[in-house]
C-alpha atoms as a PDB file:
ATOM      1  CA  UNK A   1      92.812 -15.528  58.311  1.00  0.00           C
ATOM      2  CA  UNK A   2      92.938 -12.307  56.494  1.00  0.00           C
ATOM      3  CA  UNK A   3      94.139  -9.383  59.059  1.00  0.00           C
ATOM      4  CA  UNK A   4      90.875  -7.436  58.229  1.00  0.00           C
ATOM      5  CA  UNK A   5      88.260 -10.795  58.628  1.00  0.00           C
ATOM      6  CA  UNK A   6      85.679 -10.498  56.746  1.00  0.00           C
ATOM      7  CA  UNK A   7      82.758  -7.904  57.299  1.00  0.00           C
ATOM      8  CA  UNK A   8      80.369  -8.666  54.654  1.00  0.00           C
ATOM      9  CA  UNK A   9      79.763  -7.018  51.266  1.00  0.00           C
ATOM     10  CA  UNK A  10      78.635  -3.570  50.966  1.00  0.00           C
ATOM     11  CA  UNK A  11      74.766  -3.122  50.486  1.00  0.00           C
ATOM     12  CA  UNK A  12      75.907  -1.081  47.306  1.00  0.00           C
ATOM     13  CA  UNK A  13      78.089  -3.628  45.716  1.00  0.00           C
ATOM     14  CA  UNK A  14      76.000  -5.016  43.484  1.00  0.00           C
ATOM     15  CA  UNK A  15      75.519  -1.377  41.632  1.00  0.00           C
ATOM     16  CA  UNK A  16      79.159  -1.904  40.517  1.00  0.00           C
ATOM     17  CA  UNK A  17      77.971  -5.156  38.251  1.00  0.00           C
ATOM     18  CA  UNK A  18      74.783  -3.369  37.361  1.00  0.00           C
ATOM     19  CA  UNK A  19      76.770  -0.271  35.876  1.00  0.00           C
ATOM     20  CA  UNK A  20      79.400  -2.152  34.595  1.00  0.00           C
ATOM     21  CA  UNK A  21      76.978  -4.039  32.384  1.00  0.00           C
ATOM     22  CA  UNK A  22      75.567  -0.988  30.859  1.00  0.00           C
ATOM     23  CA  UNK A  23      79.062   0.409  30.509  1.00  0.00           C
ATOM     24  CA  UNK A  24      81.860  -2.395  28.599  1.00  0.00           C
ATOM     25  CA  UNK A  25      84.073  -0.245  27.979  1.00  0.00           C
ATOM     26  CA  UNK A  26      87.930  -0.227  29.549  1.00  0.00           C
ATOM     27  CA  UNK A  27      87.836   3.433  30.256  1.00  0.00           C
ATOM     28  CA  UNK A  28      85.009   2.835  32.562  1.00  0.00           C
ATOM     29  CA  UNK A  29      86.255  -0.168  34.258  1.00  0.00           C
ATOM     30  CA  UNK A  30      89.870   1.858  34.723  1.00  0.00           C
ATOM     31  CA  UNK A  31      88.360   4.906  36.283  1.00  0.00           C
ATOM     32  CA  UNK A  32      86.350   1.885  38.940  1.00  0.00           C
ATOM     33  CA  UNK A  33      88.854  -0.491  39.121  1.00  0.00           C
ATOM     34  CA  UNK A  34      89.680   0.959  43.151  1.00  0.00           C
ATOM     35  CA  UNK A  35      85.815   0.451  43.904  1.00  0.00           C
ATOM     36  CA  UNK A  36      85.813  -2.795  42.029  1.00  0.00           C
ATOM     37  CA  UNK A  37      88.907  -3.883  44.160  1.00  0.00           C
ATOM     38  CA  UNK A  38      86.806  -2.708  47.478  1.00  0.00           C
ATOM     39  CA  UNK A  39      83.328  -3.996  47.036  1.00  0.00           C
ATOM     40  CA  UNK A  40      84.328  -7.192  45.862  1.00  0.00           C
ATOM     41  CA  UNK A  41      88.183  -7.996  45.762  1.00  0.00           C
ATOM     42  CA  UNK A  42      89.186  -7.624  49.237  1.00  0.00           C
ATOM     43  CA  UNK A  43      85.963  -8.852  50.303  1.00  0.00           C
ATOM     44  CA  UNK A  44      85.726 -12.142  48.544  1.00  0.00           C
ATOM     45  CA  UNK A  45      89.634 -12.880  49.432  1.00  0.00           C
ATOM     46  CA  UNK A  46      88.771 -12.247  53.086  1.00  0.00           C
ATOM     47  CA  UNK A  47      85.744 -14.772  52.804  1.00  0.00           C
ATOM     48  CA  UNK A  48      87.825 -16.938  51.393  1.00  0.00           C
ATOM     49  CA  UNK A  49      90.571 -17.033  53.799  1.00  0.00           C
ATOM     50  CA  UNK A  50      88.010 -16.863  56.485  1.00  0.00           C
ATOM     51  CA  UNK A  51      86.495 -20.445  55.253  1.00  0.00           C
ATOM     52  CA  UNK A  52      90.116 -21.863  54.370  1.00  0.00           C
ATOM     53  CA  UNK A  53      91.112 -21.558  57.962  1.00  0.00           C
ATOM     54  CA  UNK A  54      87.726 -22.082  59.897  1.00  0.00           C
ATOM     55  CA  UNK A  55      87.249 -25.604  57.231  1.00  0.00           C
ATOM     56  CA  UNK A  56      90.813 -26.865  57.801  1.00  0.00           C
ATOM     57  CA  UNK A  57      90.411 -29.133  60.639  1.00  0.00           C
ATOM     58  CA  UNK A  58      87.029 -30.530  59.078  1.00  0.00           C
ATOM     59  CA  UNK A  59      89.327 -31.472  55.818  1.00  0.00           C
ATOM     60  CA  UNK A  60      92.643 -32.379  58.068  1.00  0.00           C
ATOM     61  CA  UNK A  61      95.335 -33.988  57.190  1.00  0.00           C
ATOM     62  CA  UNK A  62      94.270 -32.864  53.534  1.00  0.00           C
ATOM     63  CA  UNK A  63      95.419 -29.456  52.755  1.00  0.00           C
ATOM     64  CA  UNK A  64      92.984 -26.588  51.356  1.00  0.00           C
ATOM     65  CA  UNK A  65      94.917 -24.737  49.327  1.00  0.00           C
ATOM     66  CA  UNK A  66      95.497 -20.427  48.607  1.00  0.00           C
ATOM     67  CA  UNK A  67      92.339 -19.093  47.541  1.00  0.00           C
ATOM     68  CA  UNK A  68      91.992 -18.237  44.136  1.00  0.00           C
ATOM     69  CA  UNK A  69      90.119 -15.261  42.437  1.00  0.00           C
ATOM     70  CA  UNK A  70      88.888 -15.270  39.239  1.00  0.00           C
ATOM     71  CA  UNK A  71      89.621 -12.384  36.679  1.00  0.00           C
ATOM     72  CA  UNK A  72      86.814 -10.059  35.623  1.00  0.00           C
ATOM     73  CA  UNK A  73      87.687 -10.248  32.727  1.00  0.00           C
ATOM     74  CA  UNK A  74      86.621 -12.473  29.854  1.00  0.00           C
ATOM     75  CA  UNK A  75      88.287 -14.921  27.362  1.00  0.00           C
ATOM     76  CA  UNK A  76      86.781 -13.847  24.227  1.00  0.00           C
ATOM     77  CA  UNK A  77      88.899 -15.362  22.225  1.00  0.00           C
ATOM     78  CA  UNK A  78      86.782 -18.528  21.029  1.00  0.00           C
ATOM     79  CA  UNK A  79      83.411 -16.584  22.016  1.00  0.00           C
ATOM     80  CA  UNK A  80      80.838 -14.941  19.990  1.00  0.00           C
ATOM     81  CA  UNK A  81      80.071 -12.683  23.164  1.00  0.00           C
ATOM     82  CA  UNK A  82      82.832 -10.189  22.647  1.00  0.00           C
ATOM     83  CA  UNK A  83      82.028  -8.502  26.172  1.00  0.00           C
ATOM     84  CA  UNK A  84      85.505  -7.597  27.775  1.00  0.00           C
ATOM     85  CA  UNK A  85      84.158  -8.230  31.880  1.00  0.00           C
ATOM     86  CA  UNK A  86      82.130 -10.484  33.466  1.00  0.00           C
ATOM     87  CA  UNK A  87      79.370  -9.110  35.437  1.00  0.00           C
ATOM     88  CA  UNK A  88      79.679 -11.094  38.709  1.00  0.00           C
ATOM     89  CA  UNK A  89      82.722 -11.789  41.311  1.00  0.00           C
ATOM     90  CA  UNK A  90      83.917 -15.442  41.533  1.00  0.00           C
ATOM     91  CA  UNK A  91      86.666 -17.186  43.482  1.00  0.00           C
ATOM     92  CA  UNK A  92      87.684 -20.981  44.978  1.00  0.00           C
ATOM     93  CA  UNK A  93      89.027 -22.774  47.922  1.00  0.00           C
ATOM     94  CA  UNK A  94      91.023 -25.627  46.092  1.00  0.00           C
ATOM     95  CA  UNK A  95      91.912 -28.985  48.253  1.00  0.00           C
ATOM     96  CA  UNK A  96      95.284 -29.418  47.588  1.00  0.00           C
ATOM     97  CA  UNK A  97      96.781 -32.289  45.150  1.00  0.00           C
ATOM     98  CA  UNK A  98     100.274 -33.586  44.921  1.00  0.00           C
ATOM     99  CA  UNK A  99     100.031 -33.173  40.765  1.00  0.00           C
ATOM    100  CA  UNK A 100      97.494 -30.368  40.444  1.00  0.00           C
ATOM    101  CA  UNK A 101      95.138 -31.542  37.776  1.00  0.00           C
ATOM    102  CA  UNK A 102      92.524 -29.500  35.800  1.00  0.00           C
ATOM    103  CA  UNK A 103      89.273 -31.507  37.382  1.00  0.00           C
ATOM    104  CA  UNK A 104      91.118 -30.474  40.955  1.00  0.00           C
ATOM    105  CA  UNK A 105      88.179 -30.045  44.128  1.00  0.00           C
ATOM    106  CA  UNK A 106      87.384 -27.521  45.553  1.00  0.00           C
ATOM    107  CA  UNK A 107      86.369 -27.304  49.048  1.00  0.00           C
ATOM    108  CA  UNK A 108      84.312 -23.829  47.969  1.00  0.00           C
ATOM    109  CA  UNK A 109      83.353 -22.380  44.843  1.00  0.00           C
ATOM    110  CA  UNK A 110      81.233 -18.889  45.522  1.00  0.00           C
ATOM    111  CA  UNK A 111      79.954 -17.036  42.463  1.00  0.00           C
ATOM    112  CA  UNK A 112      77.946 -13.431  43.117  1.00  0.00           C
ATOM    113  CA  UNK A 113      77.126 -11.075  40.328  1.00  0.00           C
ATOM    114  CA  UNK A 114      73.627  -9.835  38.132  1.00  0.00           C
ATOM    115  CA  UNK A 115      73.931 -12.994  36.675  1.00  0.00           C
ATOM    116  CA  UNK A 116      74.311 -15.676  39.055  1.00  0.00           C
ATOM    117  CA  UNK A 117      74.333 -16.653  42.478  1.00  0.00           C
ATOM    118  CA  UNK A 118      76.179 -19.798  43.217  1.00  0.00           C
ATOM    119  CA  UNK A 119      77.756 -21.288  46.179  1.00  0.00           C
ATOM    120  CA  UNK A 120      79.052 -24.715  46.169  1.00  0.00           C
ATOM    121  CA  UNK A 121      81.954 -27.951  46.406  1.00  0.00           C
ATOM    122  CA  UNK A 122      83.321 -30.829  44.245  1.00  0.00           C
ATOM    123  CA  UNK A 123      84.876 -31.393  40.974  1.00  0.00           C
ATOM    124  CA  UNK A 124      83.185 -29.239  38.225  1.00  0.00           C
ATOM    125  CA  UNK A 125      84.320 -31.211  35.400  1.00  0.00           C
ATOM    126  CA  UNK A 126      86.429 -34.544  35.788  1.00  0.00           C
ATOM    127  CA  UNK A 127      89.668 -34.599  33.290  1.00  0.00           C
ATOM    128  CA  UNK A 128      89.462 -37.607  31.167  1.00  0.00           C
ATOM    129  CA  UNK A 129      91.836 -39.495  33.493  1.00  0.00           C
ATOM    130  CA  UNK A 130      89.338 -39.011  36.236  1.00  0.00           C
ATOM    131  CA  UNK A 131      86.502 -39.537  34.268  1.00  0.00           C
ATOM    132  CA  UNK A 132      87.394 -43.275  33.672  1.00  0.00           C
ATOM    133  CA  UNK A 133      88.751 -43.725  37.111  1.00  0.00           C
ATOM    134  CA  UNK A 134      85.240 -42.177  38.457  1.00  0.00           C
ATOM    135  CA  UNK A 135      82.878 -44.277  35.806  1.00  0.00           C
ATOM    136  CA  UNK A 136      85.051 -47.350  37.643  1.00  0.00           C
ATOM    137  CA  UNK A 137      84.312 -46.487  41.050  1.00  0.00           C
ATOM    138  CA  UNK A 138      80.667 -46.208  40.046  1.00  0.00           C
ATOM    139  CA  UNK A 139      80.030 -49.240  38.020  1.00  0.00           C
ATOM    140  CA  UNK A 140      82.001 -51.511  41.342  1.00  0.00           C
ATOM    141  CA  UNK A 141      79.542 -52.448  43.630  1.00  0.00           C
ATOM    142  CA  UNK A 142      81.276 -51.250  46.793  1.00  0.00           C
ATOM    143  CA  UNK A 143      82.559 -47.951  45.766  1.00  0.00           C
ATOM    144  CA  UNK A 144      79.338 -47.446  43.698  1.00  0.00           C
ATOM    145  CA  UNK A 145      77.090 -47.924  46.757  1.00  0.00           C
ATOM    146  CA  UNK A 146      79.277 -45.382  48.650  1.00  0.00           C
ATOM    147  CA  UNK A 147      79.189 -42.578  46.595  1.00  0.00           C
ATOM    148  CA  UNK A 148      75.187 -43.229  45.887  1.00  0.00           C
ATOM    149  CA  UNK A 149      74.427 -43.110  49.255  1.00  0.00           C
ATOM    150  CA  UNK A 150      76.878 -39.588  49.644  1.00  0.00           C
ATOM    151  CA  UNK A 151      74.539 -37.961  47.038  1.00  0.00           C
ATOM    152  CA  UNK A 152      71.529 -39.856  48.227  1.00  0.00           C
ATOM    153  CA  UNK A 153      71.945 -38.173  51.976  1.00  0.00           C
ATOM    154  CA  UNK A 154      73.174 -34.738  50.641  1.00  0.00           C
ATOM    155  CA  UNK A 155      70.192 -34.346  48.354  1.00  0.00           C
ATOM    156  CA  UNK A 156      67.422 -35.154  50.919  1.00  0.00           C
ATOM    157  CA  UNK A 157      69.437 -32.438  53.118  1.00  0.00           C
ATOM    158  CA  UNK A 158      68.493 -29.827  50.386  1.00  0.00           C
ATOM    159  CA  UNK A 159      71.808 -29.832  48.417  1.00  0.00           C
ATOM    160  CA  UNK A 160      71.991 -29.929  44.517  1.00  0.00           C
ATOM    161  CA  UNK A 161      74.075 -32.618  43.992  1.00  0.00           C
ATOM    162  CA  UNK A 162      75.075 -33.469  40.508  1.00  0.00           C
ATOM    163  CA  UNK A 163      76.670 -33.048  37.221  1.00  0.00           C
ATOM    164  CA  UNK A 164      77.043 -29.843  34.458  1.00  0.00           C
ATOM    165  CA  UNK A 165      75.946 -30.846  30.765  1.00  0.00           C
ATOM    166  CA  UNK A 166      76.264 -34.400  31.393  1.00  0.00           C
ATOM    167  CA  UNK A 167      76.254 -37.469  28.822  1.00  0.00           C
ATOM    168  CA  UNK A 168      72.911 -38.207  27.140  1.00  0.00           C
ATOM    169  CA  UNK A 169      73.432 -42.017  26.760  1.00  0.00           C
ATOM    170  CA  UNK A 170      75.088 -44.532  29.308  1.00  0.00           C
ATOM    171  CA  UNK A 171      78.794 -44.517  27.990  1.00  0.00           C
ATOM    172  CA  UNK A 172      80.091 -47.419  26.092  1.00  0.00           C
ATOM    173  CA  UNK A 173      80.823 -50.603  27.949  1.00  0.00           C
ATOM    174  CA  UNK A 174      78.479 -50.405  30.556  1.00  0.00           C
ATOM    175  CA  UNK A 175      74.803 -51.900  30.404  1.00  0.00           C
ATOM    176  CA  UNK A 176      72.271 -49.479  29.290  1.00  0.00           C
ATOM    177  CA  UNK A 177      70.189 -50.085  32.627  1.00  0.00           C
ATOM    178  CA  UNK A 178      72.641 -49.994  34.833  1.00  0.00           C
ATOM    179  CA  UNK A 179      71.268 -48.969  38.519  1.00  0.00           C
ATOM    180  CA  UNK A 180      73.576 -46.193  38.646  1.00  0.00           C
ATOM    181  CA  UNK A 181      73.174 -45.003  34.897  1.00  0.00           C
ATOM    182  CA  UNK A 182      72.592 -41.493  35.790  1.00  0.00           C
ATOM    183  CA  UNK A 183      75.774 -41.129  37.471  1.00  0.00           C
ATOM    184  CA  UNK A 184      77.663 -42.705  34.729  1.00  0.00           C
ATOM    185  CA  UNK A 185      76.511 -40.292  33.029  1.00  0.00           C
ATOM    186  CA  UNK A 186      78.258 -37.459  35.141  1.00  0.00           C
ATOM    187  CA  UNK A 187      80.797 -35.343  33.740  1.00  0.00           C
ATOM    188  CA  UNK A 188      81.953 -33.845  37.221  1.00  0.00           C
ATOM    189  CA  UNK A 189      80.371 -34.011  40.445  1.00  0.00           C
ATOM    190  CA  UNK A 190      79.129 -30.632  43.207  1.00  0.00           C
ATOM    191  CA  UNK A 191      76.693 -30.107  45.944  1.00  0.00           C
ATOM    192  CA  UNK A 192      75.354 -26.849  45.404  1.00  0.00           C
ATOM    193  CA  UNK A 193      74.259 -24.924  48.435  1.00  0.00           C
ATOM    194  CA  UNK A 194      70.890 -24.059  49.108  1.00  0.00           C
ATOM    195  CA  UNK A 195      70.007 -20.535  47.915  1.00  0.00           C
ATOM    196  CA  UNK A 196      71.684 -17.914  50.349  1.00  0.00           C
ATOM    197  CA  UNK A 197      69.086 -15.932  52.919  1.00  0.00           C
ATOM    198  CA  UNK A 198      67.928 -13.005  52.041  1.00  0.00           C
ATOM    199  CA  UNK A 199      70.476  -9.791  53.687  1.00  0.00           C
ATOM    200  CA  UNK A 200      72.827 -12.580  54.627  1.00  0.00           C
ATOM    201  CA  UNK A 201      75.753 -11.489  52.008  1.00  0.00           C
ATOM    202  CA  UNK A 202      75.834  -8.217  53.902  1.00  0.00           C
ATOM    203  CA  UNK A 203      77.130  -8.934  57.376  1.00  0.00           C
ATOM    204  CA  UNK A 204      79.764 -11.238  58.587  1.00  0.00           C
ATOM    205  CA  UNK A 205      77.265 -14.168  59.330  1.00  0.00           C
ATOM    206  CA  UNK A 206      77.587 -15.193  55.565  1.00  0.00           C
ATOM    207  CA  UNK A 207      80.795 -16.877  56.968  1.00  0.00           C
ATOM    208  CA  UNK A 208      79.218 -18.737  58.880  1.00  0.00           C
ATOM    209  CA  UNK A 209      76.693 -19.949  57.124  1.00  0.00           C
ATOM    210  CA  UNK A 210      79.006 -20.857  54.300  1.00  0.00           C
ATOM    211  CA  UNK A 211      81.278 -23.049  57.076  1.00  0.00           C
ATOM    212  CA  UNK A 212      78.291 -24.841  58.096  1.00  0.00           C
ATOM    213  CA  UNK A 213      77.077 -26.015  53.968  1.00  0.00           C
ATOM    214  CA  UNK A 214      81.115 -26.164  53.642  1.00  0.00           C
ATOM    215  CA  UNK A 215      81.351 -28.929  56.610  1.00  0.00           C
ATOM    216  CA  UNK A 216      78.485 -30.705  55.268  1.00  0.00           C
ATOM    217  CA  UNK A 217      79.375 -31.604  52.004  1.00  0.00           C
ATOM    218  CA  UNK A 218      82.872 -32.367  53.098  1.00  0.00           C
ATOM    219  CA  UNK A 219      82.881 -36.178  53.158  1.00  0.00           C
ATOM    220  CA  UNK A 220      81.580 -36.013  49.062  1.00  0.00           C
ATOM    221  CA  UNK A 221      84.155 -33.260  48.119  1.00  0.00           C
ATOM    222  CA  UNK A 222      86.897 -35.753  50.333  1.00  0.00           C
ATOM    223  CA  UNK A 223      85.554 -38.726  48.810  1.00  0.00           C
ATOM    224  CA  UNK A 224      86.252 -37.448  45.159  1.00  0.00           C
ATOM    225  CA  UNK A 225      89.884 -36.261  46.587  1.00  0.00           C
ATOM    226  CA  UNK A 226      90.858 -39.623  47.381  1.00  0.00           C
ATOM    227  CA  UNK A 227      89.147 -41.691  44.753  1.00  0.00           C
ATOM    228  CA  UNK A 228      89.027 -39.699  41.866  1.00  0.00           C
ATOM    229  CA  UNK A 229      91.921 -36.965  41.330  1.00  0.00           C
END
């Protein structure tokens, strides 16, 4: 656990994102980068080490790995947006893999900023190794069953449980109508928490509200670790 714990995030952090996005320039961001590191940096890491150790027995003998912040800045490169930041703070508990692989879990996923809020657990997008090995699992009728009734019981607990820009059409191979078509059609798999309470991001409760959604969609994200990476 970070020395510090965490505290919350300032009531004023937010402003950062809000000026920032009127600003885009690297002069601005140099002269803020201490106030960037403050109101969201040491923050977010301490949130994140907070929930890596309080979420390690739930996820035992599996290991959750370092967290992982994401840079503020963009990749422009292949983007029409030329913006040089991102306007929101992101970072990621991953659960640890022998061979990392790019469709890795995560055991937490938290996204804050103007233009987003996001908390959440699973596989984002599956590689295309894991994207056979998952369309597999689905189509048999004992692992299929399993993960349906995962989602099934996560989604009438008020979690968003599902894919990101999924398959139209039932992929090739596999009958049209089958039962479980719409997970077929699945290009990654997360349970999205349920919208955070209002104040909540501003005092060190947030932790543990974010232990208690991370515990409960444990067996899905622990299910994908052993069937799908």
């Amino acid at each position: 656990m970070s020395s510090t714990g965490f505290a919350g995030f300032d009531r004023d952090a937010m402003q950062f994102f809000h000026e920032l996005a009127l600003e885009m320039n690297r002069d601005w961001f140099d002269a803020n980068k201490e106030r960037y590191r403050q109101r969201w940096v040491e923050p977010m890491t301490a949130l994140l080490e907070t929930a890596a150790d309080r979420l390690a027995k739930t996820y035992a003998p599996i290991k959750i790995g370092a967290p992982k912040l994401f840079r503020i800045h963009r990749d422009v490169r292949f983007s029409k947006d030329k913006t040089p930041y991102k306007t929101h703070a992101a970072g990621m508990l991953p659960l640890h893999a022998k061979k990392p692989v790019d469709g890795g879990c995560s055991v937490l996923y938290i996204h804050l900023g103007i233009d987003e809020e996001y908390l959440g657990a699973g596989t984002y997008f599956f590689d295309d190794t894991q994207l056979a090995r998952w369309r597999k699992l689905v189509a048999a009728p004992k692992t299929g069953a399993e993960i349906s009734a995962l989602i099934t019981r996560l989604r009438k607990a008020g979690y968003a449980v599902g894919g990101h820009d999924d398959y139209k059409k039932v992929p090739k191979g596999f009958a049209p109508d089958h039962p479980r078509g719409d997970l077929l059609r699945m290009r990654g798999l997360t349970a999205g928490f349920p919208d955070i309470p209002r104040g909540l991001v501003h005092t060190p409760k947030l932790a543990d509200w974010i232990i208690d959604h991370g515990k409960a969609v444990a067996p899905l994200v622990t299910w994908l670790y052993k069937n799908v990476k």
